[in-house]
C-alpha atoms as a PDB file:
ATOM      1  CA  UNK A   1      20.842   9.220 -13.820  1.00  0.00           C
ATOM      2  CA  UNK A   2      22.244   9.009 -17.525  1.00  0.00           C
ATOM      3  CA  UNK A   3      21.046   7.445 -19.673  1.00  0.00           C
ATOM      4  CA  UNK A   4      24.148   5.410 -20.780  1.00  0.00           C
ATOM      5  CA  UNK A   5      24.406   4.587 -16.534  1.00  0.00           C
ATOM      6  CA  UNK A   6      20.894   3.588 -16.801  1.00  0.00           C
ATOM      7  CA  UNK A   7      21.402   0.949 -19.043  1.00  0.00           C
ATOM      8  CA  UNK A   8      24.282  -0.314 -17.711  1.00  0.00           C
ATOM      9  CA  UNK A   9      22.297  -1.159 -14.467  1.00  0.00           C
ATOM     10  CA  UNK A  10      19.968  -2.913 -16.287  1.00  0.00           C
ATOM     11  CA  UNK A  11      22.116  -4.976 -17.904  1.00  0.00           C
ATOM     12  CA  UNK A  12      24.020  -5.867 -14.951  1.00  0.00           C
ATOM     13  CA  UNK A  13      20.847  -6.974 -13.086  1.00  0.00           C
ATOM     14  CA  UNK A  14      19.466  -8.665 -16.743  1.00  0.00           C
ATOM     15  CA  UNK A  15      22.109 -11.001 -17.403  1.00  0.00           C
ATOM     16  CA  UNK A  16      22.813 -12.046 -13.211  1.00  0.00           C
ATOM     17  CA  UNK A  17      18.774 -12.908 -13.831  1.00  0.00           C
ATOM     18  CA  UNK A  18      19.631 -14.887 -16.884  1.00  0.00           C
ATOM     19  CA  UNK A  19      22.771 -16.117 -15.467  1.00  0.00           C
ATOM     20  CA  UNK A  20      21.112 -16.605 -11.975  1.00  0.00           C
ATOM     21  CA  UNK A  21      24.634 -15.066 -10.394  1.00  0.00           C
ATOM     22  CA  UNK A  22      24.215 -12.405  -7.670  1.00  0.00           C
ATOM     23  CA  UNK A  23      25.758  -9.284  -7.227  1.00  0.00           C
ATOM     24  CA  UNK A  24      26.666  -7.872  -3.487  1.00  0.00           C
ATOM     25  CA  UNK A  25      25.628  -4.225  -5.048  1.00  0.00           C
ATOM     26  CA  UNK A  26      25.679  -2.641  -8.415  1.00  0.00           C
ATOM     27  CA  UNK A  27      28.582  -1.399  -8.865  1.00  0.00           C
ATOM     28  CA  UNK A  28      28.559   2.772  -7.429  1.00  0.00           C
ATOM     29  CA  UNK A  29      29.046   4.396 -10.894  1.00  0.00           C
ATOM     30  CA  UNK A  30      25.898   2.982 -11.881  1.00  0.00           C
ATOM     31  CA  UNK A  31      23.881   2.277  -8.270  1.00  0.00           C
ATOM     32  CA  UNK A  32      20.394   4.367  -7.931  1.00  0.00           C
ATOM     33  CA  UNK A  33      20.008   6.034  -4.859  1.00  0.00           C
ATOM     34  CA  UNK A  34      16.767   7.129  -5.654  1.00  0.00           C
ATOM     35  CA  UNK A  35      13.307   4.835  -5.850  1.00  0.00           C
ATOM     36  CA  UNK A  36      13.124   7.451  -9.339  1.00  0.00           C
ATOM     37  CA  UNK A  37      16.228   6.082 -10.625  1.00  0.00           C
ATOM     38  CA  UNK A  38      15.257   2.672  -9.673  1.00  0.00           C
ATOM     39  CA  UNK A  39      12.616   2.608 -11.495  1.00  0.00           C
ATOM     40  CA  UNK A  40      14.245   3.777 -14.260  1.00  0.00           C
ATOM     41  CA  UNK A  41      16.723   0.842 -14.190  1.00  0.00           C
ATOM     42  CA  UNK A  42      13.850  -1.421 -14.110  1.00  0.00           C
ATOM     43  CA  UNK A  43      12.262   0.324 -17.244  1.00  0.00           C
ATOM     44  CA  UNK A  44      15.292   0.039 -19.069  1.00  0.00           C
ATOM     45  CA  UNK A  45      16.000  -3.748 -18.328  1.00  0.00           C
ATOM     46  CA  UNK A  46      12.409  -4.544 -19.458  1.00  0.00           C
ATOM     47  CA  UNK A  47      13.463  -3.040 -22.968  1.00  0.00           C
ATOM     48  CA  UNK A  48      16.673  -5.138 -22.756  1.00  0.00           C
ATOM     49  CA  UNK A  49      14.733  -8.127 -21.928  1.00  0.00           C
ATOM     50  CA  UNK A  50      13.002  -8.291 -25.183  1.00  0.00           C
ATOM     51  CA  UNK A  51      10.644 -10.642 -23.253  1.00  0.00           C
ATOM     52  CA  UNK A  52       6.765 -10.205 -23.404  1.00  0.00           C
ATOM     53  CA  UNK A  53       5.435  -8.284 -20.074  1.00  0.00           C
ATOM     54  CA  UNK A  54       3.235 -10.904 -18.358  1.00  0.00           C
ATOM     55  CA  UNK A  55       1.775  -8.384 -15.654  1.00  0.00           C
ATOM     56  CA  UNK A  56       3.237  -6.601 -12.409  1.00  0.00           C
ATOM     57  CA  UNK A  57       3.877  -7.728  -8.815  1.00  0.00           C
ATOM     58  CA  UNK A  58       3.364  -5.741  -5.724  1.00  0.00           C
ATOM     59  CA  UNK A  59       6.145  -6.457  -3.534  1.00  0.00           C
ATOM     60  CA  UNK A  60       6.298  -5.824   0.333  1.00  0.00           C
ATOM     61  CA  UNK A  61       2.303  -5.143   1.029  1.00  0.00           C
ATOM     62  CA  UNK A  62       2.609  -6.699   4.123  1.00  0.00           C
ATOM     63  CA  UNK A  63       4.313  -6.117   7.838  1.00  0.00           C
ATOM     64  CA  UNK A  64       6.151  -9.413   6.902  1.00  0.00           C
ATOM     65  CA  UNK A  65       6.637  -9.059   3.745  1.00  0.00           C
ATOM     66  CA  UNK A  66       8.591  -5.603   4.102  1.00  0.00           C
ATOM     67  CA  UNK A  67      10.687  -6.379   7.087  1.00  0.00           C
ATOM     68  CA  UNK A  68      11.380  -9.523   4.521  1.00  0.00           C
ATOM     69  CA  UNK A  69      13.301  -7.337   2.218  1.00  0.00           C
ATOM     70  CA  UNK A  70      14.351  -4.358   4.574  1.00  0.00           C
ATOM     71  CA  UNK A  71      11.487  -1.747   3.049  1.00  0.00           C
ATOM     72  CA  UNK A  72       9.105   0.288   4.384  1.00  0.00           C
ATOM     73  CA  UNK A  73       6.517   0.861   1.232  1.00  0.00           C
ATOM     74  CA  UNK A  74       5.202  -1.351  -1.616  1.00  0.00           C
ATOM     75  CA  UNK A  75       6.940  -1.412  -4.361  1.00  0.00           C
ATOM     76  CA  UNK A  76       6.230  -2.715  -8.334  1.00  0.00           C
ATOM     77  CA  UNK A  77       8.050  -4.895 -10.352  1.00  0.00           C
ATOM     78  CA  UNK A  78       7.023  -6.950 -13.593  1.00  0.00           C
ATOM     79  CA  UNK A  79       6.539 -10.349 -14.688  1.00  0.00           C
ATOM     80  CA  UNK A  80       8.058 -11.681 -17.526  1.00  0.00           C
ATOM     81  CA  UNK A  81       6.418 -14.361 -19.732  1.00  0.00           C
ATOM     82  CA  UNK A  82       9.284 -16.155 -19.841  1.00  0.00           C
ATOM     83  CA  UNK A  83       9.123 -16.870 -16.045  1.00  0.00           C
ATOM     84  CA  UNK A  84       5.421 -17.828 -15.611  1.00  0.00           C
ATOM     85  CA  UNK A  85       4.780 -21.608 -14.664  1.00  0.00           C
ATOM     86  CA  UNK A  86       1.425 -23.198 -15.318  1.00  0.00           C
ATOM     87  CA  UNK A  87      -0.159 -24.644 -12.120  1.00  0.00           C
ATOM     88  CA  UNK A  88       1.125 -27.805 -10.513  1.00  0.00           C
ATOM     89  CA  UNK A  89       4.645 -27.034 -12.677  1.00  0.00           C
ATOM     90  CA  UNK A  90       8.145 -28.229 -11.379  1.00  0.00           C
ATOM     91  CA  UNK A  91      10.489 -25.398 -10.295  1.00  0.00           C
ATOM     92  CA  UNK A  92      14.336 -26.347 -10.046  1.00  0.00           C
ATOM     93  CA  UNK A  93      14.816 -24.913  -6.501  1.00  0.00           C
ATOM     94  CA  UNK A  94      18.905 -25.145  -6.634  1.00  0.00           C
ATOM     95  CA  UNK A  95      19.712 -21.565  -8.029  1.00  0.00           C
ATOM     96  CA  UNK A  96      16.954 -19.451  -5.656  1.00  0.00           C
ATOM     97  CA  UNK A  97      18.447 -17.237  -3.389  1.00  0.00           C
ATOM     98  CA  UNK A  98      15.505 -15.833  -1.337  1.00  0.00           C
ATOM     99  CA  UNK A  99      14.212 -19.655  -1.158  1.00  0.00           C
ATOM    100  CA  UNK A 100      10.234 -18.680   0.135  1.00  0.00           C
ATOM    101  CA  UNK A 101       6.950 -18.967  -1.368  1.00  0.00           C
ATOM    102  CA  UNK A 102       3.827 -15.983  -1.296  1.00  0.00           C
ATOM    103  CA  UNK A 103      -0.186 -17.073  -1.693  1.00  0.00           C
ATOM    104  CA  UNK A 104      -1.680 -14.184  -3.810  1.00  0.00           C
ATOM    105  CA  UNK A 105      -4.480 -13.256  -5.689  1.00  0.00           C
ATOM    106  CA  UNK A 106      -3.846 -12.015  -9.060  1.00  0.00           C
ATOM    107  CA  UNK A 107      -6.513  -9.904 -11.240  1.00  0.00           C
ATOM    108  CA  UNK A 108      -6.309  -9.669 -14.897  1.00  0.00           C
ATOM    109  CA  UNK A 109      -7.319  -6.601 -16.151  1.00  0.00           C
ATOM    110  CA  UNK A 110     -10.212  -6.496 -18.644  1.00  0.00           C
ATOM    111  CA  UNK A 111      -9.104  -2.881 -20.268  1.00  0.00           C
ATOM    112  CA  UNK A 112      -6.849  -0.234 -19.456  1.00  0.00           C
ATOM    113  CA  UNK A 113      -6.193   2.329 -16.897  1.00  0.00           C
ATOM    114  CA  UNK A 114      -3.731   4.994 -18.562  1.00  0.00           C
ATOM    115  CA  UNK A 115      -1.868   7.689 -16.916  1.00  0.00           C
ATOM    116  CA  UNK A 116      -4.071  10.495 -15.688  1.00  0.00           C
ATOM    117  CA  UNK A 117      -3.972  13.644 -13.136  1.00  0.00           C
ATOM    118  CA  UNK A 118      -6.983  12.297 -10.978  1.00  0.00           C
ATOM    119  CA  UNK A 119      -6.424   9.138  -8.567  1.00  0.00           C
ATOM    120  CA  UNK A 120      -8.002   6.275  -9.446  1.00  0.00           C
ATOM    121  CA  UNK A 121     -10.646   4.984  -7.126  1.00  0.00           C
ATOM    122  CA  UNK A 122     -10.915   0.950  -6.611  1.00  0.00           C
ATOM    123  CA  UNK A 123     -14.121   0.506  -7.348  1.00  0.00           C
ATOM    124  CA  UNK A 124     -13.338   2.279 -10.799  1.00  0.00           C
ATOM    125  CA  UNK A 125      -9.992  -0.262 -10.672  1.00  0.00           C
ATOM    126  CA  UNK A 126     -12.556  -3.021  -9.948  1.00  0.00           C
ATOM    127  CA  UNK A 127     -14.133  -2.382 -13.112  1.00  0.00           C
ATOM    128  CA  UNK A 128     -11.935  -2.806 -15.435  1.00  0.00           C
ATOM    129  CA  UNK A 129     -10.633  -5.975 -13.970  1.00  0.00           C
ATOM    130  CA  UNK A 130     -11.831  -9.008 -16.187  1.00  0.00           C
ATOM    131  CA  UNK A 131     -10.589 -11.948 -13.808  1.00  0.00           C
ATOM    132  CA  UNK A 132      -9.621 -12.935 -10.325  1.00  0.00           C
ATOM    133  CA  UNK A 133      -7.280 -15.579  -9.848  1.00  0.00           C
ATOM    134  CA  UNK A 134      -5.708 -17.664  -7.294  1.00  0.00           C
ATOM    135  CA  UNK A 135      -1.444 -17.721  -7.694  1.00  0.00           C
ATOM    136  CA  UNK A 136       2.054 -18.463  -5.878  1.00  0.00           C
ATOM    137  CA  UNK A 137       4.848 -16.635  -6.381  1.00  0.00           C
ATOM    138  CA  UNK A 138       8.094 -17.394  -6.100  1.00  0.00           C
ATOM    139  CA  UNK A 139      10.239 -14.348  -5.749  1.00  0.00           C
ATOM    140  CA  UNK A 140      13.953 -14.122  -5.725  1.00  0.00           C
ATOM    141  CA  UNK A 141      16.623 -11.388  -5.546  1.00  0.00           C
ATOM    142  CA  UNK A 142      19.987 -11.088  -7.763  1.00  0.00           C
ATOM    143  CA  UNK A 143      21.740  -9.760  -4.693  1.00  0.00           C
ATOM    144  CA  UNK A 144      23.331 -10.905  -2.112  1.00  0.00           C
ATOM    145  CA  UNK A 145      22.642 -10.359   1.160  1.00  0.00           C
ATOM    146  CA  UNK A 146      19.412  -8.977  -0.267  1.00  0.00           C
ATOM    147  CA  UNK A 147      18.018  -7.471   2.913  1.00  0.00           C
ATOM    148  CA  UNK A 148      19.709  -4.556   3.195  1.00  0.00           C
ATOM    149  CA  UNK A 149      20.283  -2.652  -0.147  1.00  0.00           C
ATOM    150  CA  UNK A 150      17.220  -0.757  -0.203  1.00  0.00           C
ATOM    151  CA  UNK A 151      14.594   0.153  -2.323  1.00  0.00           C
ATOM    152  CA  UNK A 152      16.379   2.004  -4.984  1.00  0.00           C
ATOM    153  CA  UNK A 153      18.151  -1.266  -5.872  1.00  0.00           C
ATOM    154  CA  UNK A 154      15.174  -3.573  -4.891  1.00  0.00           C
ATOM    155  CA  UNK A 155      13.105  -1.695  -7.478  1.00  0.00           C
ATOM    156  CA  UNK A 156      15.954  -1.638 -10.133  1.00  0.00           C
ATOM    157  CA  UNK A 157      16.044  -5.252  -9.470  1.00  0.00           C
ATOM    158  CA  UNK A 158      12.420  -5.608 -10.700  1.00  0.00           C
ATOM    159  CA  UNK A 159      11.151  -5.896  -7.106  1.00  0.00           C
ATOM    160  CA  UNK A 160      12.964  -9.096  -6.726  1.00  0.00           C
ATOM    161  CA  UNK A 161      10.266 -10.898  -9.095  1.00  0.00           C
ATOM    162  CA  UNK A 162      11.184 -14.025 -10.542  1.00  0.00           C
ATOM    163  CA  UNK A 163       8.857 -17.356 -10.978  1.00  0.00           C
ATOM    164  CA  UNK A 164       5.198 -16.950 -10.696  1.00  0.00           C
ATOM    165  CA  UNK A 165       2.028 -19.915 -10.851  1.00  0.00           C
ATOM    166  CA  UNK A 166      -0.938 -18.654 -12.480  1.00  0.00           C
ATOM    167  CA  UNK A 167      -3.885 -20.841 -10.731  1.00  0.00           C
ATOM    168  CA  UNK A 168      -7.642 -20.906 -11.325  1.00  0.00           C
ATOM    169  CA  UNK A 169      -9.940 -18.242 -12.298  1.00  0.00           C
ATOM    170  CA  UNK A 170     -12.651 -17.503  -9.000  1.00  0.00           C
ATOM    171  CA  UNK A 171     -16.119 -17.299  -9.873  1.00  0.00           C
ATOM    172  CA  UNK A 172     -18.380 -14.332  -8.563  1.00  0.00           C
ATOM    173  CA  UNK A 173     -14.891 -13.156  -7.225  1.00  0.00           C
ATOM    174  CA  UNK A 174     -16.609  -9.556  -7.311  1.00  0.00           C
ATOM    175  CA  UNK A 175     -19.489 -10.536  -4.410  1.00  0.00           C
ATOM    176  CA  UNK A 176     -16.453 -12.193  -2.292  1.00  0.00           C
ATOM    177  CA  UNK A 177     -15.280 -10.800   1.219  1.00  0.00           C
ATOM    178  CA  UNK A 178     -10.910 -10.639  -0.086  1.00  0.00           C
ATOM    179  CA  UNK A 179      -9.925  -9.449   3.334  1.00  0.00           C
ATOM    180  CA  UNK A 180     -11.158 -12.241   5.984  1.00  0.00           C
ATOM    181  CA  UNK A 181     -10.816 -14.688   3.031  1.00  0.00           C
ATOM    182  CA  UNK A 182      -8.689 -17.590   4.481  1.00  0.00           C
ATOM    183  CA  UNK A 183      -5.324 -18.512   2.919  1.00  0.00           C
ATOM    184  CA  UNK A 184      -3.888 -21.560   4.046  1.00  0.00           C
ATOM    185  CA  UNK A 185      -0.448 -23.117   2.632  1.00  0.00           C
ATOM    186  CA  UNK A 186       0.841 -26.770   2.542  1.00  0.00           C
ATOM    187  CA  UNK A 187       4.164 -27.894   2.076  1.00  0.00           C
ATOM    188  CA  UNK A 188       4.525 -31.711   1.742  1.00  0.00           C
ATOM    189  CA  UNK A 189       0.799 -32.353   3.440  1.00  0.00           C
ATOM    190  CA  UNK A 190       1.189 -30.900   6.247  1.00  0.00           C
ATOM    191  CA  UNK A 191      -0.111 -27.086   7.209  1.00  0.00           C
ATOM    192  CA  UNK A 192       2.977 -24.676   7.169  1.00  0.00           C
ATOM    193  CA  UNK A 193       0.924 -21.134   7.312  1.00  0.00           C
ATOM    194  CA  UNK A 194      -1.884 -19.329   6.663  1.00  0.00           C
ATOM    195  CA  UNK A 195      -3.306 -15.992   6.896  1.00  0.00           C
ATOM    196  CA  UNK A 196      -5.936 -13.948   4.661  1.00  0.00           C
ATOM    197  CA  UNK A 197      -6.574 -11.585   1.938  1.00  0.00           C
ATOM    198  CA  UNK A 198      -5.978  -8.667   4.033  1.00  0.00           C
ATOM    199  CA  UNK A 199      -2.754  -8.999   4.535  1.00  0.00           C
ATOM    200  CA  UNK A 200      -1.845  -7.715   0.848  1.00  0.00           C
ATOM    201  CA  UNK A 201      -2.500  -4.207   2.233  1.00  0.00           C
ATOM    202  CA  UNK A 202      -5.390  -4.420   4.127  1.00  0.00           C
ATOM    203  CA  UNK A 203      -7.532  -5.708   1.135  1.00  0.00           C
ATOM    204  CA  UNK A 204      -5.760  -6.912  -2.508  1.00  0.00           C
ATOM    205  CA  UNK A 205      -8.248  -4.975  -4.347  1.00  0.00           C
ATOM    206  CA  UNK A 206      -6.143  -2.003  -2.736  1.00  0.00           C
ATOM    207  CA  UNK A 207      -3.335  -3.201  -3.418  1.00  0.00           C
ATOM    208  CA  UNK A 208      -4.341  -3.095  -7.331  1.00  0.00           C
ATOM    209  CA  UNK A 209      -5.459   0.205  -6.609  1.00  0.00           C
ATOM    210  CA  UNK A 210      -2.036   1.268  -5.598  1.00  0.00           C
ATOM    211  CA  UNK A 211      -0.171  -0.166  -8.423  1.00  0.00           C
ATOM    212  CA  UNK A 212      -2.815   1.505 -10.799  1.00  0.00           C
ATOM    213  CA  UNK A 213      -2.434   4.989  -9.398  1.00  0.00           C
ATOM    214  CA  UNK A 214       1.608   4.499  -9.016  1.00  0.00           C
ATOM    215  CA  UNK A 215       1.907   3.211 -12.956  1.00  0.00           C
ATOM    216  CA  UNK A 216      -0.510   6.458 -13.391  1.00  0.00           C
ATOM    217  CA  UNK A 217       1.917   8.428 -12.051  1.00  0.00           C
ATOM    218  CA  UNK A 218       4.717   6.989 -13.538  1.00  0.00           C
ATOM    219  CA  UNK A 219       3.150   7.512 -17.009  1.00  0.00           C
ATOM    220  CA  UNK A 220       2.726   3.966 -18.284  1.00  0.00           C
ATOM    221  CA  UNK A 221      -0.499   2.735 -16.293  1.00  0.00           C
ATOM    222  CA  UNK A 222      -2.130  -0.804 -16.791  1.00  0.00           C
ATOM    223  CA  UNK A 223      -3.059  -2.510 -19.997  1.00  0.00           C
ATOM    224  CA  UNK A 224      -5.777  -4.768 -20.938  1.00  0.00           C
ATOM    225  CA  UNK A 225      -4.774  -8.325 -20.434  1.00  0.00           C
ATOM    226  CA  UNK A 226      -2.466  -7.973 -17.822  1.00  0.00           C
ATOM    227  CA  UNK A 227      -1.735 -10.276 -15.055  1.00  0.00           C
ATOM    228  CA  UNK A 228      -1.245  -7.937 -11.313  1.00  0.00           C
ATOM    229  CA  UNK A 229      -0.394 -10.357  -8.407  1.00  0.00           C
ATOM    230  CA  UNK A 230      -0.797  -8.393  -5.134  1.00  0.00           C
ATOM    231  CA  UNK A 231       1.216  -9.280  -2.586  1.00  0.00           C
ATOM    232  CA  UNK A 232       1.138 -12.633  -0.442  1.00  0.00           C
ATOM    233  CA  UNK A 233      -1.456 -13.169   2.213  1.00  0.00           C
ATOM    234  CA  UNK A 234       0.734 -15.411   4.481  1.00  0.00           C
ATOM    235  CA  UNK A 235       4.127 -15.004   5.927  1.00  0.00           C
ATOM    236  CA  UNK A 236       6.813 -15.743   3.415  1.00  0.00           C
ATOM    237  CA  UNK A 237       6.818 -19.436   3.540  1.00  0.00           C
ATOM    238  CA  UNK A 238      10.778 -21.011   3.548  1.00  0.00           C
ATOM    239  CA  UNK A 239      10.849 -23.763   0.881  1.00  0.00           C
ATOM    240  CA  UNK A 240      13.897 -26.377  -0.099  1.00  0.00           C
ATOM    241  CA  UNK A 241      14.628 -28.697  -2.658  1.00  0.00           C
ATOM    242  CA  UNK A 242      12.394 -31.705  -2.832  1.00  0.00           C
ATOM    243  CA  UNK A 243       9.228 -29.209  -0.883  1.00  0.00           C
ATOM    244  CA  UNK A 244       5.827 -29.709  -2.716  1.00  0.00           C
ATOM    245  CA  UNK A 245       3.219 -26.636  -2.044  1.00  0.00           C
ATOM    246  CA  UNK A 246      -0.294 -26.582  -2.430  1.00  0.00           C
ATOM    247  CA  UNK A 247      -1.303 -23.036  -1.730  1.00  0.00           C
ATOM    248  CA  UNK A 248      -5.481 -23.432  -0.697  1.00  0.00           C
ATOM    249  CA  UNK A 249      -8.058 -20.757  -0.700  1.00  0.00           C
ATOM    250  CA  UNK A 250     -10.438 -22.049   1.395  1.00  0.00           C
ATOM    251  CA  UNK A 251     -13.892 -22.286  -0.492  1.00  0.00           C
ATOM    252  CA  UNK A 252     -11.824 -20.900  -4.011  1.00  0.00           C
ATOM    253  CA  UNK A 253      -9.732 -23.653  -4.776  1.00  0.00           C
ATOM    254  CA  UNK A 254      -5.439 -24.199  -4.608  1.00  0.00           C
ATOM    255  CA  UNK A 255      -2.580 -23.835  -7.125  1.00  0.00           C
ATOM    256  CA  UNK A 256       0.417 -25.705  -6.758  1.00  0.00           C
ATOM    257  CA  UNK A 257       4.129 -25.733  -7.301  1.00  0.00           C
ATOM    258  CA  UNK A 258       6.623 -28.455  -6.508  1.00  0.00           C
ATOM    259  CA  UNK A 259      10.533 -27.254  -6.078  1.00  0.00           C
ATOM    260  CA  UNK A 260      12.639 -29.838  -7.945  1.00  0.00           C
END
């Protein structure tokens, strides 16, 4: 794609975020049809933005999670300052779209991980990670319907990231078991789902792995201080106006999120 097509994705999809309109499709003289060119877009819109870079997302790690969004890989988006929510913080719920919830484990990285020929290994990834710690995020998409434009768009569209809950930092996360570790989600006191670490690719220190090798590839790679949330550990959890969440890690802690 141009250049000058490029950026007029990115501003389409910038100011529907800002706006929180949504779009049936980019319009087709400016529409990637390639995950390349959707990335791209999303590259572009970050330098529109002007807002600080958080961390990333991994979206669609999970069965559910992809056949959530009409994909069939993972795919990387980033998090914006501007749209991170301390824990326990009060989310208007009116202008979401997608309308769920995802339990995830987010690492902050301790140092970097540039762009290099040779795959990165996770326990290599492991060791530069600083922190483990326990998050909700609250994606949404700027299209509508947003299940069947594919990846291309879903990546232009910062892989539909949005609002995300930073929660507690887990101590002696490195001696923990990630993938049988229990996940269990509560909306209004009651138990509404659950599942475990492994469902953010089979194990979310994997799922790190991924997004370190794919940033590798794509010549940027991961920098010290960043936040990467790795994709939810439960089914996509439908939440409404009024819904208060308490995401629990058994043994870890819980972060929390009411929708206003």
């Amino acid at each position: 794609m141009d250049i000058a097509i490029i950026n007029k994705a990115a501003g389409i999809l910038w100011q529907a975020r800002l706006a929180q309109e949504r779009l049936p499709a980019l319009p087709t003289d400016c529409r990637p049809m390639t995950l390349t060119d959707g990335y791209a877009v999303q590259d572009a819109m970050a330098v529109l933005a002007g807002s600080p870079i958080f961390g990333w997302k991994i979206a669609a790690t999970s069965a559910a999670g992809q056949k959530h969004i009409g994909v069939t890989e993972p795919l990387a988006g980033r998090l914006f300052a501007d749209f991170v929510l301390r824990d326990g913080a009060s989310l208007p719920a009116a202008p979401l779209q997608m309308r769920v919830i995802e339990a995830e484990f987010a690492f902050r990285m301790g140092r970097d991980l540039g762009p290099r020929a040779a795959a990165y290994e996770m326990d290599e990834v492991c060791a530069a990670v600083a922190d483990l710690h326990l998050a909700i995020e609250i994606p949404d998409a700027r299209f509508e319907p947003f299940d069947n434009i594919g990846p291309a768009q879903i990546a232009a569209d910062d892989a539909f990231a949005a609002w995300f809950v930073l929660g507690p930092k887990v101590e002696g996360w490195a001696e923990l078991d990630l993938p049988t570790q229990p996940v269990r989600v509560w909306k209004n006191g009651k138990a509404a789902a659950e599942g475990t670490g492994a469902n953010a690719l089979g194990d979310p220190r994997l799922a790190l792995t991924w997004l370190a090798n794919e940033l590798s590839k794509r010549g940027g790679g991961l920098k010290a201080g960043e936040v990467i949330t790795t994709g939810t550990c439960i089914t996509p959890l439908e939440i409404a106006r009024g819904d208060a969440i308490v995401a629990e890690f058994t043994g870890l802690g819980q972060v929390s999120v009411t929708l206003s």
